[in-house]
Structure formats: C-alpha cells, structure tokens
Protein backbone atom coordinates (compact mmCIF):
# COMPACT_ATOMS: atom_id res chain seq x y z
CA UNK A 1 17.47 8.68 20.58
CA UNK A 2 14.86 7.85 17.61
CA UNK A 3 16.53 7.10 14.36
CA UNK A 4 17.00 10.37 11.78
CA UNK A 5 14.91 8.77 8.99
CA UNK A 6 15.41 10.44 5.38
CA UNK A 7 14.08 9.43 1.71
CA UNK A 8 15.51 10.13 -1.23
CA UNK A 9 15.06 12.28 -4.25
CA UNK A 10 10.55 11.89 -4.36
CA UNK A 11 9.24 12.62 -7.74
CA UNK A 12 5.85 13.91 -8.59
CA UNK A 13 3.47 10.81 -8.23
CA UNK A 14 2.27 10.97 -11.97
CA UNK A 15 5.98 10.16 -13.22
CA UNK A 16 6.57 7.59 -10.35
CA UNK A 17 4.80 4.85 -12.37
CA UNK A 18 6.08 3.07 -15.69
CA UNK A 19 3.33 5.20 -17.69
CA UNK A 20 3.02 6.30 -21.65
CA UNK A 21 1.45 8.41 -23.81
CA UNK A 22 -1.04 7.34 -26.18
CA UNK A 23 -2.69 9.13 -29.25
CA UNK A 24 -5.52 8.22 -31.29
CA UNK A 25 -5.49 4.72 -32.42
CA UNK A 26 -2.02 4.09 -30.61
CA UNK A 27 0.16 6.33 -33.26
CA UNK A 28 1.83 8.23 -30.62
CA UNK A 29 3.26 4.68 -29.22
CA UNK A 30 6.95 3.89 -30.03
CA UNK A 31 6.66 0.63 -30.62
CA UNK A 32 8.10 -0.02 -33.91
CA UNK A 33 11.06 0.39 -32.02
CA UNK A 34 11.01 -2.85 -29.95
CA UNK A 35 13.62 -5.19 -31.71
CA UNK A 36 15.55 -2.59 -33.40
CA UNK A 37 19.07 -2.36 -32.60
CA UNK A 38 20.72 -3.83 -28.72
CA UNK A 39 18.16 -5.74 -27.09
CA UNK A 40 17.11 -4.24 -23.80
CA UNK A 41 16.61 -6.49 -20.52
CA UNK A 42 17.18 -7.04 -16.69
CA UNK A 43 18.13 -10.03 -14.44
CA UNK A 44 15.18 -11.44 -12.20
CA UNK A 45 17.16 -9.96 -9.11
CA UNK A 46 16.85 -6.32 -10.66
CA UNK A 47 13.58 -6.80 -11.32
CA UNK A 48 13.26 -7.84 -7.70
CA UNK A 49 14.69 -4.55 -6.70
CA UNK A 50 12.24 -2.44 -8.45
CA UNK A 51 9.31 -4.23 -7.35
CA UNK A 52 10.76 -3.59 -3.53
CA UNK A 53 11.09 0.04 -4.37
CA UNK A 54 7.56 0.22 -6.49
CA UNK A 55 5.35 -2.20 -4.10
CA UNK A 56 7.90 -3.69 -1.50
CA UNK A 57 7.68 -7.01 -3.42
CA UNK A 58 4.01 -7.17 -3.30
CA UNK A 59 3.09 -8.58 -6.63
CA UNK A 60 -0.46 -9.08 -6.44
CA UNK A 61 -0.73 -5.29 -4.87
CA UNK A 62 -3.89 -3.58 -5.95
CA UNK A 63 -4.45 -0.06 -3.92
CA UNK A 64 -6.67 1.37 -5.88
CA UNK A 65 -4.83 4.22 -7.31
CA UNK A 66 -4.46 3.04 -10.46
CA UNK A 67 -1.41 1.61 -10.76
CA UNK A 68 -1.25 -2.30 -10.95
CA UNK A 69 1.48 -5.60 -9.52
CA UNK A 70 4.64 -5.33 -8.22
CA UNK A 71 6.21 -2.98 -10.96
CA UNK A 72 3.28 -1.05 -11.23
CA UNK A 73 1.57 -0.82 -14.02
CA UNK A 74 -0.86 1.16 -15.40
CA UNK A 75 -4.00 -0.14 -17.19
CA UNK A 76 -2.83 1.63 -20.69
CA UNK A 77 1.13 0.12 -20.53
CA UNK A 78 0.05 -2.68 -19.39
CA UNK A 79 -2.52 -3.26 -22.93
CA UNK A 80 -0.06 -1.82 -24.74
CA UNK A 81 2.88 -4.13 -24.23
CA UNK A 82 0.29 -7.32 -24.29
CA UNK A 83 -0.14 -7.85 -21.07
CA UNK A 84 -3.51 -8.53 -21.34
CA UNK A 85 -2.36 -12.29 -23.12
CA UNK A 86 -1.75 -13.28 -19.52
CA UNK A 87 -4.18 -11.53 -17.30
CA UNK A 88 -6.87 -8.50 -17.57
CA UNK A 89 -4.74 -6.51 -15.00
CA UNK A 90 -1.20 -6.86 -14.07
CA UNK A 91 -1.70 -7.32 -10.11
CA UNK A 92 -3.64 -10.92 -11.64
CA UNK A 93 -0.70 -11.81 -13.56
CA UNK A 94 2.21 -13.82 -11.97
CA UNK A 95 5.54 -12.61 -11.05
CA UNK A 96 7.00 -13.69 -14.39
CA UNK A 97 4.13 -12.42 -16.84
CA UNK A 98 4.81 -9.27 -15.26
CA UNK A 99 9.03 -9.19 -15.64
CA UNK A 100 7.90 -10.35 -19.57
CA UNK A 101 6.08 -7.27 -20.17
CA UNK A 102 8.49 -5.40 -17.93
CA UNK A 103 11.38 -6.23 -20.50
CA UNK A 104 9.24 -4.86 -23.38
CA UNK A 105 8.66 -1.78 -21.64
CA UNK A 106 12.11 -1.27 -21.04
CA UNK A 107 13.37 -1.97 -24.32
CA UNK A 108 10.75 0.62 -25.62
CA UNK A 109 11.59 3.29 -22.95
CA UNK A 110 14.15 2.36 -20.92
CA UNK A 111 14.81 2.42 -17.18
CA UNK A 112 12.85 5.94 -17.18
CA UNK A 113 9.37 4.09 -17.43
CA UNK A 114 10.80 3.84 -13.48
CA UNK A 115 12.26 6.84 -13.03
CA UNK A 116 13.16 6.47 -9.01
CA UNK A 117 12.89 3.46 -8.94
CA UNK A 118 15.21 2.39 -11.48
CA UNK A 119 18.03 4.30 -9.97
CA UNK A 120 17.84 2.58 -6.72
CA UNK A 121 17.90 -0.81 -8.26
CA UNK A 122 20.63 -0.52 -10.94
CA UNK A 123 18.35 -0.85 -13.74
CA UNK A 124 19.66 0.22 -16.98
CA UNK A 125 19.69 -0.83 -20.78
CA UNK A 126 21.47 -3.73 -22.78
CA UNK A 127 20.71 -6.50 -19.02
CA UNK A 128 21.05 -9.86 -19.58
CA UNK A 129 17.01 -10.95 -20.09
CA UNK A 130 15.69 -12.40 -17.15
CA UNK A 131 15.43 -15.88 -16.71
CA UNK A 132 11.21 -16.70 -16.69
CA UNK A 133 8.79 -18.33 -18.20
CA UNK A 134 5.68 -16.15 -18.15
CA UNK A 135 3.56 -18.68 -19.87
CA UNK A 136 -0.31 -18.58 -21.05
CA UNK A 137 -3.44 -16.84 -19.85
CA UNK A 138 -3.96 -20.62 -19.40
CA UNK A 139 -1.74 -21.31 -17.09
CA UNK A 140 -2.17 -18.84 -14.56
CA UNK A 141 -5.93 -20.53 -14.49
CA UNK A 142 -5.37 -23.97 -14.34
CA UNK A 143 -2.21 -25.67 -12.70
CA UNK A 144 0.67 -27.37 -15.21
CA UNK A 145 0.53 -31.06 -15.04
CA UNK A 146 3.58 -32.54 -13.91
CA UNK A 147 6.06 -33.96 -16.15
CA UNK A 148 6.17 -37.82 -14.73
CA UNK A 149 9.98 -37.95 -15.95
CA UNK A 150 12.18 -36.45 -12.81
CA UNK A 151 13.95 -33.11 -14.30
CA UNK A 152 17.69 -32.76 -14.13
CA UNK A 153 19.34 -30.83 -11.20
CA UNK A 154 19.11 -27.36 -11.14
CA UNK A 155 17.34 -27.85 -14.24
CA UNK A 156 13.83 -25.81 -12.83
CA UNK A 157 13.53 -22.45 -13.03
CA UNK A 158 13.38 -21.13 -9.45
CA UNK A 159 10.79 -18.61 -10.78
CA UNK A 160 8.13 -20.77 -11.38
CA UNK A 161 7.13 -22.27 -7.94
CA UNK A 162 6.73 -18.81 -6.54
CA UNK A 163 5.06 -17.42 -9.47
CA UNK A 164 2.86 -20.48 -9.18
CA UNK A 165 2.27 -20.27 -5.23
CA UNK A 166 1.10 -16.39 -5.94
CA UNK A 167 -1.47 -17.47 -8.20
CA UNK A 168 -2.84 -19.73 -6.16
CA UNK A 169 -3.03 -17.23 -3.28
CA UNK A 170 -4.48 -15.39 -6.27
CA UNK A 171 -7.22 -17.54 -7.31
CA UNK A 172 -7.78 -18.38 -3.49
CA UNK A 173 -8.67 -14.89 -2.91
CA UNK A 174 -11.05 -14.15 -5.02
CA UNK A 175 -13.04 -17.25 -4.66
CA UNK A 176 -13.60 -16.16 -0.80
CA UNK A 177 -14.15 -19.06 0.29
CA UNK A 178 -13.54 -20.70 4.14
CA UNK A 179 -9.53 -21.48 3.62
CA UNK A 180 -9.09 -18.99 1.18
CA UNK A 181 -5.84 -15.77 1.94
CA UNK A 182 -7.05 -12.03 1.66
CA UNK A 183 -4.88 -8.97 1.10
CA UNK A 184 -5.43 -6.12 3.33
CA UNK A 185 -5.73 -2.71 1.24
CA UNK A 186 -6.21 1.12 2.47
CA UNK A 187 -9.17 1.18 5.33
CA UNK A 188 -9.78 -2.11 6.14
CA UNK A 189 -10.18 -3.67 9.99
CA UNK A 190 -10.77 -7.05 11.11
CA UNK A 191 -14.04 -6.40 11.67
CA UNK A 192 -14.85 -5.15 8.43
CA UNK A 193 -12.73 -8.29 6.86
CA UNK A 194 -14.96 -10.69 8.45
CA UNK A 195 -18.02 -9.37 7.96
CA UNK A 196 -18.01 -9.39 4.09
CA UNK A 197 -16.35 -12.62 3.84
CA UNK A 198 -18.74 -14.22 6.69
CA UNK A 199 -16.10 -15.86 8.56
CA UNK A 200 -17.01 -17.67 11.29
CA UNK A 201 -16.93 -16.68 14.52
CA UNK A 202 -16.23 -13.43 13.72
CA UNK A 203 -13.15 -10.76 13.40
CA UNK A 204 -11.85 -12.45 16.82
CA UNK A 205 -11.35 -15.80 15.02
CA UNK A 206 -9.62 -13.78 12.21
CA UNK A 207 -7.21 -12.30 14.50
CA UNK A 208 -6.49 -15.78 16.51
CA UNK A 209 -5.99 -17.26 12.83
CA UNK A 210 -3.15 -14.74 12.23
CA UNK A 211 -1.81 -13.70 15.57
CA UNK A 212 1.54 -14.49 13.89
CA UNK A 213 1.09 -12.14 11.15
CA UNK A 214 -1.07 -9.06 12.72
CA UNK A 215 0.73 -8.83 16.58
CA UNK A 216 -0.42 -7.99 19.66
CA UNK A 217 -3.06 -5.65 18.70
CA UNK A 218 -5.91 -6.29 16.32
CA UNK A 219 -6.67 -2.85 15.29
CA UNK A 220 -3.08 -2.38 14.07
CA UNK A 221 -3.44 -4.26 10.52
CA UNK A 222 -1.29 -2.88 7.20
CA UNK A 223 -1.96 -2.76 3.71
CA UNK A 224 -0.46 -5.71 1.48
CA UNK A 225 -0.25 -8.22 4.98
CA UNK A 226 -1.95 -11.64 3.60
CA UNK A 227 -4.31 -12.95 6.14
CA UNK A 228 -5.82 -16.34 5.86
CA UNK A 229 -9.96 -16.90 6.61
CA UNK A 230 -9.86 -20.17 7.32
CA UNK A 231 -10.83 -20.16 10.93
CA UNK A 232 -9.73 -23.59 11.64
CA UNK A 233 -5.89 -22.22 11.45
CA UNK A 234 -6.37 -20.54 15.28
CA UNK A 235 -4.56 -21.77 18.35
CA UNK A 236 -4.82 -25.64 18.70
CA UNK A 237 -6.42 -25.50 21.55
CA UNK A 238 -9.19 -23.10 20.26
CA UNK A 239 -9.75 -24.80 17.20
CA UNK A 240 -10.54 -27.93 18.89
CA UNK A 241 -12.92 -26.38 20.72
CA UNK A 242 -14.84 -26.64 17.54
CA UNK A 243 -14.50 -30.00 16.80
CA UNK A 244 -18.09 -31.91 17.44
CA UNK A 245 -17.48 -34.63 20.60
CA UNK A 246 -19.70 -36.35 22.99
CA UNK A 247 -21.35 -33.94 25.10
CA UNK A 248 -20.89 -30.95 22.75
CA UNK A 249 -23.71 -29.03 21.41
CA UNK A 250 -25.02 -29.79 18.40
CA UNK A 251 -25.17 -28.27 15.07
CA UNK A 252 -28.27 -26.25 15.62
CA UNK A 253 -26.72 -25.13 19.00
CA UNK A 254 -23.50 -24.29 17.61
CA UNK A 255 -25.17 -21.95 15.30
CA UNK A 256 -27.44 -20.08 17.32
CA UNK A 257 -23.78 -19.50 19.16
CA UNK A 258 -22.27 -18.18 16.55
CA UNK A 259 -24.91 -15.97 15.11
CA UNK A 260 -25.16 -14.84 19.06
CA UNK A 261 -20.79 -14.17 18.73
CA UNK A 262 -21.33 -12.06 15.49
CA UNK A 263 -23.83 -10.18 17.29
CA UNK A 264 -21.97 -9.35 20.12
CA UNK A 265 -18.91 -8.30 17.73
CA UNK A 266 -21.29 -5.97 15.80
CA UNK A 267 -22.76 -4.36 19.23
CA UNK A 268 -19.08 -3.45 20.00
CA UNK A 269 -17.98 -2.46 16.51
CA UNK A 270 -21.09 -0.25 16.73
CA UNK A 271 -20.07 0.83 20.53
CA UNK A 272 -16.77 1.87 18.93
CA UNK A 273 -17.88 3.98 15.97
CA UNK A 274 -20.07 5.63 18.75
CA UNK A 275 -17.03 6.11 20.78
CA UNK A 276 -15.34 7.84 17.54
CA UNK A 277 -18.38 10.04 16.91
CA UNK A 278 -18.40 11.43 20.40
CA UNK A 279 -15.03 12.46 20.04
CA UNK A 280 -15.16 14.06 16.45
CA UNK A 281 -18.18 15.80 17.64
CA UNK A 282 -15.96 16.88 21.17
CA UNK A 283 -13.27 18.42 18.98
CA UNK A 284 -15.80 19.81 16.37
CA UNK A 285 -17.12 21.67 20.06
CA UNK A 286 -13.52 22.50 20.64
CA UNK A 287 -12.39 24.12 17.60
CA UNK A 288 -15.78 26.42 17.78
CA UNK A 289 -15.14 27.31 21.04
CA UNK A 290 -13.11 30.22 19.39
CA UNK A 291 -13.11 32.85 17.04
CA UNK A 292 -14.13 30.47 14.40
CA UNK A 293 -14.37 27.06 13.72
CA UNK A 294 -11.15 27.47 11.01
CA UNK A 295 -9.47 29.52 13.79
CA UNK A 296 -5.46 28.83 14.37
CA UNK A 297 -6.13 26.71 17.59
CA UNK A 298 -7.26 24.28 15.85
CA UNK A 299 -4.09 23.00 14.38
CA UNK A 300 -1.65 21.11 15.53
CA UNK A 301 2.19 19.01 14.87
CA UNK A 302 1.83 15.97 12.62
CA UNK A 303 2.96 13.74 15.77
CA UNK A 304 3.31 14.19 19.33
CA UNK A 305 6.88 14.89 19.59
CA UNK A 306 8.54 18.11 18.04
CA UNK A 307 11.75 16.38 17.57
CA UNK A 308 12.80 17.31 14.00
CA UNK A 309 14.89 15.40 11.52
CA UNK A 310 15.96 16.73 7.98
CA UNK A 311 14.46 20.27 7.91
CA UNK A 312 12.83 21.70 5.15
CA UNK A 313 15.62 23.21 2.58
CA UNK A 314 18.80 21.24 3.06
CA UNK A 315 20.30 20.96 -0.39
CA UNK A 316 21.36 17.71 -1.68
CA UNK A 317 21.37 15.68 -4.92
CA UNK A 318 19.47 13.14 -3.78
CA UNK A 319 16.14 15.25 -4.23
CA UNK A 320 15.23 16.17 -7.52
CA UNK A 321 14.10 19.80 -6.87
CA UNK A 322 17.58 20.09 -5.34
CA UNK A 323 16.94 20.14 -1.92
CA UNK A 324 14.32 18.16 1.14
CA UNK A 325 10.77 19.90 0.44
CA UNK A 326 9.61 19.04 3.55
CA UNK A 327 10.55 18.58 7.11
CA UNK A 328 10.80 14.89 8.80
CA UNK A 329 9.48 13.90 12.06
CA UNK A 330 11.76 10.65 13.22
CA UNK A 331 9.48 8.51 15.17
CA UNK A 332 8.91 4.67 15.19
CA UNK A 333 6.90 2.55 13.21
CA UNK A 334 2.92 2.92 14.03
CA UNK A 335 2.86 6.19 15.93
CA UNK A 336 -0.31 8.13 15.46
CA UNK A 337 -0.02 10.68 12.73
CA UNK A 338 -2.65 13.73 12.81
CA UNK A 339 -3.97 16.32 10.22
CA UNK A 340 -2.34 19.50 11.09
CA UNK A 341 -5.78 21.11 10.78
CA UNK A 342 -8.82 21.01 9.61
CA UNK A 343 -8.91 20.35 5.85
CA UNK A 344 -10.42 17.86 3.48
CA UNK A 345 -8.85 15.07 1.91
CA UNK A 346 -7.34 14.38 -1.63
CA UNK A 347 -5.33 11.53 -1.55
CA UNK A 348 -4.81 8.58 -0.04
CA UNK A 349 -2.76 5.82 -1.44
CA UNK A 350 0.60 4.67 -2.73
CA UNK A 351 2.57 7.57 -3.74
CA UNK A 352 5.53 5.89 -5.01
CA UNK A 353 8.62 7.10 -3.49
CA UNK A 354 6.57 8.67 -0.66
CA UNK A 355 5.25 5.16 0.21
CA UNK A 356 1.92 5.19 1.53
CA UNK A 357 0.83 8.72 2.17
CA UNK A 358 -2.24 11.41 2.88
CA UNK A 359 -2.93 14.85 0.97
CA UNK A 360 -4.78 17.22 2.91
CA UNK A 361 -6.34 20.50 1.74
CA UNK A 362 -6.94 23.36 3.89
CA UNK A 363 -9.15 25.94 4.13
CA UNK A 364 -6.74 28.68 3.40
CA UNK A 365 -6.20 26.64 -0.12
CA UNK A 366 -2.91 25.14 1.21
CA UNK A 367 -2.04 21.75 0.57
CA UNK A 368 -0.18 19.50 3.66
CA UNK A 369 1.24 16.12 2.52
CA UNK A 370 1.87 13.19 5.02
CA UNK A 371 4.40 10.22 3.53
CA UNK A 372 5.82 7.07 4.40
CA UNK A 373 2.88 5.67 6.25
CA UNK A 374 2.47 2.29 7.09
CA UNK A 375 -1.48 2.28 7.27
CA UNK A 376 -4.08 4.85 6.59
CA UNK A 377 -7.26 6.05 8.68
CA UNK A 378 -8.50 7.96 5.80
CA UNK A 379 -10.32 8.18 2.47
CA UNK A 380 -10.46 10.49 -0.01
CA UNK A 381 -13.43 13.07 0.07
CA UNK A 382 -13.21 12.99 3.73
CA UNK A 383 -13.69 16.05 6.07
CA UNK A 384 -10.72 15.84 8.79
CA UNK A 385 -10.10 18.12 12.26
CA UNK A 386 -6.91 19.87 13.33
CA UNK A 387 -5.69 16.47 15.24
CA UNK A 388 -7.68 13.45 13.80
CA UNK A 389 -5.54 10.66 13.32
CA UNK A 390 -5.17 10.17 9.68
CA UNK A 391 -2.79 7.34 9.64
CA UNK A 392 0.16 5.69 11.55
CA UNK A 393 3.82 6.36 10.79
CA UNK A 394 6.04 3.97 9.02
CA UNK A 395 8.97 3.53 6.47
CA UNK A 396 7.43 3.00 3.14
CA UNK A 397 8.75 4.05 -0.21
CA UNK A 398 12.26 5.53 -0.84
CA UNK A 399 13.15 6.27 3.02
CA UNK A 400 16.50 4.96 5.29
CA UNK A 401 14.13 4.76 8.57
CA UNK A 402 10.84 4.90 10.15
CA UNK A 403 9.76 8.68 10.21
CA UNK A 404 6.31 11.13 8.83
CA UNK A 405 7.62 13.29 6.21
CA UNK A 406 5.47 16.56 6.45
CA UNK A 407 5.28 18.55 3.29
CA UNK A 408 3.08 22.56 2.71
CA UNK A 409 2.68 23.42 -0.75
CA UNK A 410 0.76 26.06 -2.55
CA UNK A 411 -0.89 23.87 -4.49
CA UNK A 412 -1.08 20.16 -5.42
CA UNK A 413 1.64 19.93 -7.66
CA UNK A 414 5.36 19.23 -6.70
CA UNK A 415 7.54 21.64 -6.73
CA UNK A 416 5.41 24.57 -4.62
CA UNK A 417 7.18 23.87 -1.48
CA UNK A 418 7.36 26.20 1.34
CA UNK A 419 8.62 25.59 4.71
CA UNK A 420 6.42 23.81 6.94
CA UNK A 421 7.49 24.89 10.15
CA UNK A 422 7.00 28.65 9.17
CA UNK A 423 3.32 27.44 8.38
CA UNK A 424 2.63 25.87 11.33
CA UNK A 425 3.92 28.68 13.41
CA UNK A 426 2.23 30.96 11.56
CA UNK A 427 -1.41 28.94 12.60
CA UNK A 428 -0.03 29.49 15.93
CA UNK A 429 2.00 26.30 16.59
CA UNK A 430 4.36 26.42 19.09
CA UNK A 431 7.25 24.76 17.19
C-alpha cells in the first residue's frame, strides 16, 4: 500500500519568505530597533532546520523566483540587513554570512520573517547567537591563509570548512570551466547542461561522470543535485580510454571524434523533441476530435492512480485556513504528474511549504495547483494539454511522504479553495 503522504499548515507563497516592507528612502524599516532591549538569536542547528524547511539545506539555491540561499532571502532583506558586505545576493554568500544576516533579521522581526518555517524548526526569540564567523566580502573571494601555528583542539569552528567548501563549489561554478560542479535548476537536462558548458564528449560523458548522483536514468535529473563537468571523473575504465597511448589516434583524430559524438547527441536530442511534437500535436488532434477543443474529455487525474489520500476539507490545526485545501494523491517519488486540462501556466518554482510546485490556469478562469514536486517539465507562459506531463511527483516542502497535492481555486490567491474532486467530476472525470 503507497504511503498516505500529508503537509502541513501551507501559507500563501508571498508570506513564505523572510520578506519586509520598505517605504521611501527606507523610513518604513524598523531598524532602529536592532540592539534595543533582549538580544535576539538562534543556534547553528536551528538555523540548519530552517534552511531544510526553506531550501532542504541547499545554500547556494537560486530558482529563479526571487527568493535567494538557504534561508531565502529576498533581494530587498537581504540589502537591508547588509548583506550585500559579503556578497551581491545571498545564494553567493556562505553558509555563515547568511546565519549573520539571519540573526539581524530575527532580532528586527522575529521568527515570523519565517512564518512556517520557523515553527517547524523551533525558532523563536532571545537563542543563544550562533556560533560563525561570516567574515569579509574578501574572504568568500580569495581563500584564508593558514595560520602556520597548529590551533588547539576543538578550537576551529566546525562552520568554517563547510562554509569554505561551498564557496569553492561556488566560485567553481561560475567559472565553467572543465572540473568545475553545476547546480541543476527548474528545466534543465543533460543534454542541455552540456551543451552550454561544452563538455566533452557530450551529455553521455556527463551522465557517466555522475552515475552516482543522477541513477539509472539520465532524463530523471532534480533541481539543487550538484553535478561535476569534469569528464575525466567517469568510470575508470572509460576515462582511460582517453588517455593518449601508442597506437591511439591522435589529437586531430580525437577531435574530429568528438565533434562527430556531439553530433550524433544533437541528431537524437533533435529526434526526441520531434518525438514530443508528434505527440502534443496527436493529443492537440484528440482533444478536437470533440465538441471543442476546451471540451470536458480533455481532462484528466493529476496521476494515474485514483487512490486518494487526505481529501479536500478535513479540519485540522495544522493548516492555516483550518482545514486541507486540496486533495493528495499518495504515490512514490518520480511518478509522472499531468495537467488536469488544458490551461496555461503561471508558476513554476519553489513555493515554500508546497516545495516545488506548478500553477495552472484554465480556460474556465480556474486555477489548479500541483505541489511537492521533485522536478518540473514546465515553464511559465507555457500552453499545456489535458494530460501533458508537467512534472514528476516528490516530497518537497512541508510534507510527511512522497505524494502530488492537487489544489482548484477560484482564483490565484490562497484561500479560494473548492473541492477538487467535485471539479474534476464535473469536467467529466470519472473519480
């Protein structure tokens, strides 16, 4: 039996994110009130916590949807509190630049700059600061030197190697160089991966360099997995293969090889966008095989199984509106997930406590929303069929298992519920 997946208490997505409000020249900001009174702060384990809620520990995460590191930042907190001493974003900043701007945020607002988040982790005023050393813009661009004189035990902050590891994965990244790590975000394949960062050989020597990371299939890749491009780091065996030895090609040989390898990837990347056309175009003929090409045959279930979890309704005070406003679909991790029908897309991104997730809107004006994904198929302005896969299920954000969470709304806003399942039947879904 598949595991009943819930998440708890999702928030609007504009309050999900420690955010404030600014007036002209920065009068509406409260910040005479940092220093006044109890000092305000969290452990480094707390902080951990949040970021696991916020990001799942990704530090360096940049989406795209505004929203910056692994506490997630806005651009305008992240100026405000002087963030911008350490790095122009916070995703550039290290792990401990980001806790020290954290704290100040916290002491100016309190644990309601994370207003989900904070509950889950424990976060609250008057924490004993955390123990970092965010340093200088400086140091995040040039390694410390050293001290030659040994340190005493237990003497080293355990913060600073990692912080110091992530900015070298960091600075790795965006020089794009042969050896350097990349960061998967919303959209991308293999293909596409290799391609703009001209690795050699091609997106199969991307996926033999990180077998161990990806799995067994390369089109299943996730936002936020690190992925290194230095081809050399494939199977031993492979990689020797492209070591020069007596009675190997040479250079010039090797190279008309591997121009002849990229071409043959392209011609099948190509081959498989034609594949995808064909069938968009097939259900396109489908859906105007009816009445109309809107017509309630053309929807569908978010998944292939109707098995339901938490239905739509079911009052409890872990939601904030008071009760689940939506219905779950419990199914394991990377199982297709479809539009309902044919709409156009709105969102596509983190959504805070919904994890990764999709916004549809229909043509009747009603609004579907799709949470907890693990990857997205997607991008916003996008016209979608009744069954396109959208994304693949997962267990991102506030959830207890792997399930799709399948809101209808009126409108965009949280908070205009209605019951999904009465939708769906009413487009004719046998549910």
């Amino acid at each position: 039996m598949a595991a009943r997946g819930r998440h708890r208490r999702p928030r609007p997505r504009r309050v999900s994110r420690a955010s404030l409000a600014f007036t002209a020249g920065g009068a509406g900001v409260a910040l005479p009130l940092i220093g006044v009174g109890q000092a305000n702060a969290a452990s480094v384990d707390t902080w951990d916590k949040v970021a696991e809620c916020e990001s799942t520990d990704n530090w360096s995460i940049n989406t795209g949807n505004g929203y910056y590191g692994g506490l997630q930042f806005s651009q305008s907190t992240w100026e405000a509190f002087g963030g911008t001493a350490y790095a122009a974003r916070a995703d550039l900043a290290t792990k401990a630049q980001q806790i020290a701007v954290a704290e100040k945020v916290l002491d100016a607002q309190g644990p309601g700059a994370w207003p989900v988040c904070s509950v889950k982790a424990g976060l609250t005023r008057g924490g004993r600061p955390a123990d970092v050393s965010p340093g200088t813009a400086a140091s995040k661009a040039a390694p410390r030197t050293t001290p030659k004189a040994a340190p005493k035990a237990g003497a080293a902050p355990k913060a600073a190697p990692k912080a110091g590891a992530e900015a070298a994965d960091r600075s790795a990244a965006a020089a794009g160089r042969s050896g350097s790590s990349y960061t998967v975000v919303s959209g991308d394949t293999l293909s596409r991966i290799a391609d703009a960062r001209d690795v050699d050989g091609g997106w199969q020597r991307l996926y033999e360099a990180n077998r161990r990371v990806i799995g067994g299939d390369p089109d299943l890749i996730y936002p936020g997995q690190k992925l290194t491009l230095d081809a050399s780091r494939a199977p031993a065996g492979q990689a020797q293969q492209t070591r020069p030895r007596a009675g190997q090609p040479d250079r010039a040989q090797q190279t008309e090889q591997a121009a002849q390898r990229a071409k043959q990837a392209e011609r099948a990347a190509q081959a498989a966008q034609q594949r995808a056309e064909q069938a968009r175009k097939a259900r396109e003929r489908a859906g105007q095989s009816g009445s109309s090409a809107h017509s309630s045959s053309s929807y569908t279930t978010p998944v292939a199984s109707h098995a339901v979890g938490t239905a739509w309704g079911v009052p409890g005070s872990h939601w904030s509106s008071g009760h689940h406003t939506g219905v779950d679909f419990p199914v394991a991790t990377g199982t297709q997930v479809r539009a309902v029908g044919p709409a156009e897309v709105v969102a596509a991104g983190w959504g805070g406590a919904y994890g990764y997730q999709v916004v549809l809107r229909h043509p009747d004006g009603m609004y579907t929303q799709y949470a907890h994904l693990s990857s997205l198929s997607v991008h916003v302005g996008q016209k979608v069929s009744g069954g396109q896969q959208i994304g693949r299920s997962g267990a991102t954000g506030n959830v207890t298992g792997p399930h799709v969470h399948l809101e209808v709304r009126t409108g965009p806003d949280y908070g205009s519920d209605v019951n999904p399942l009465a939708y769906l039947r009413s487009k004719g879904v046998q549910i």
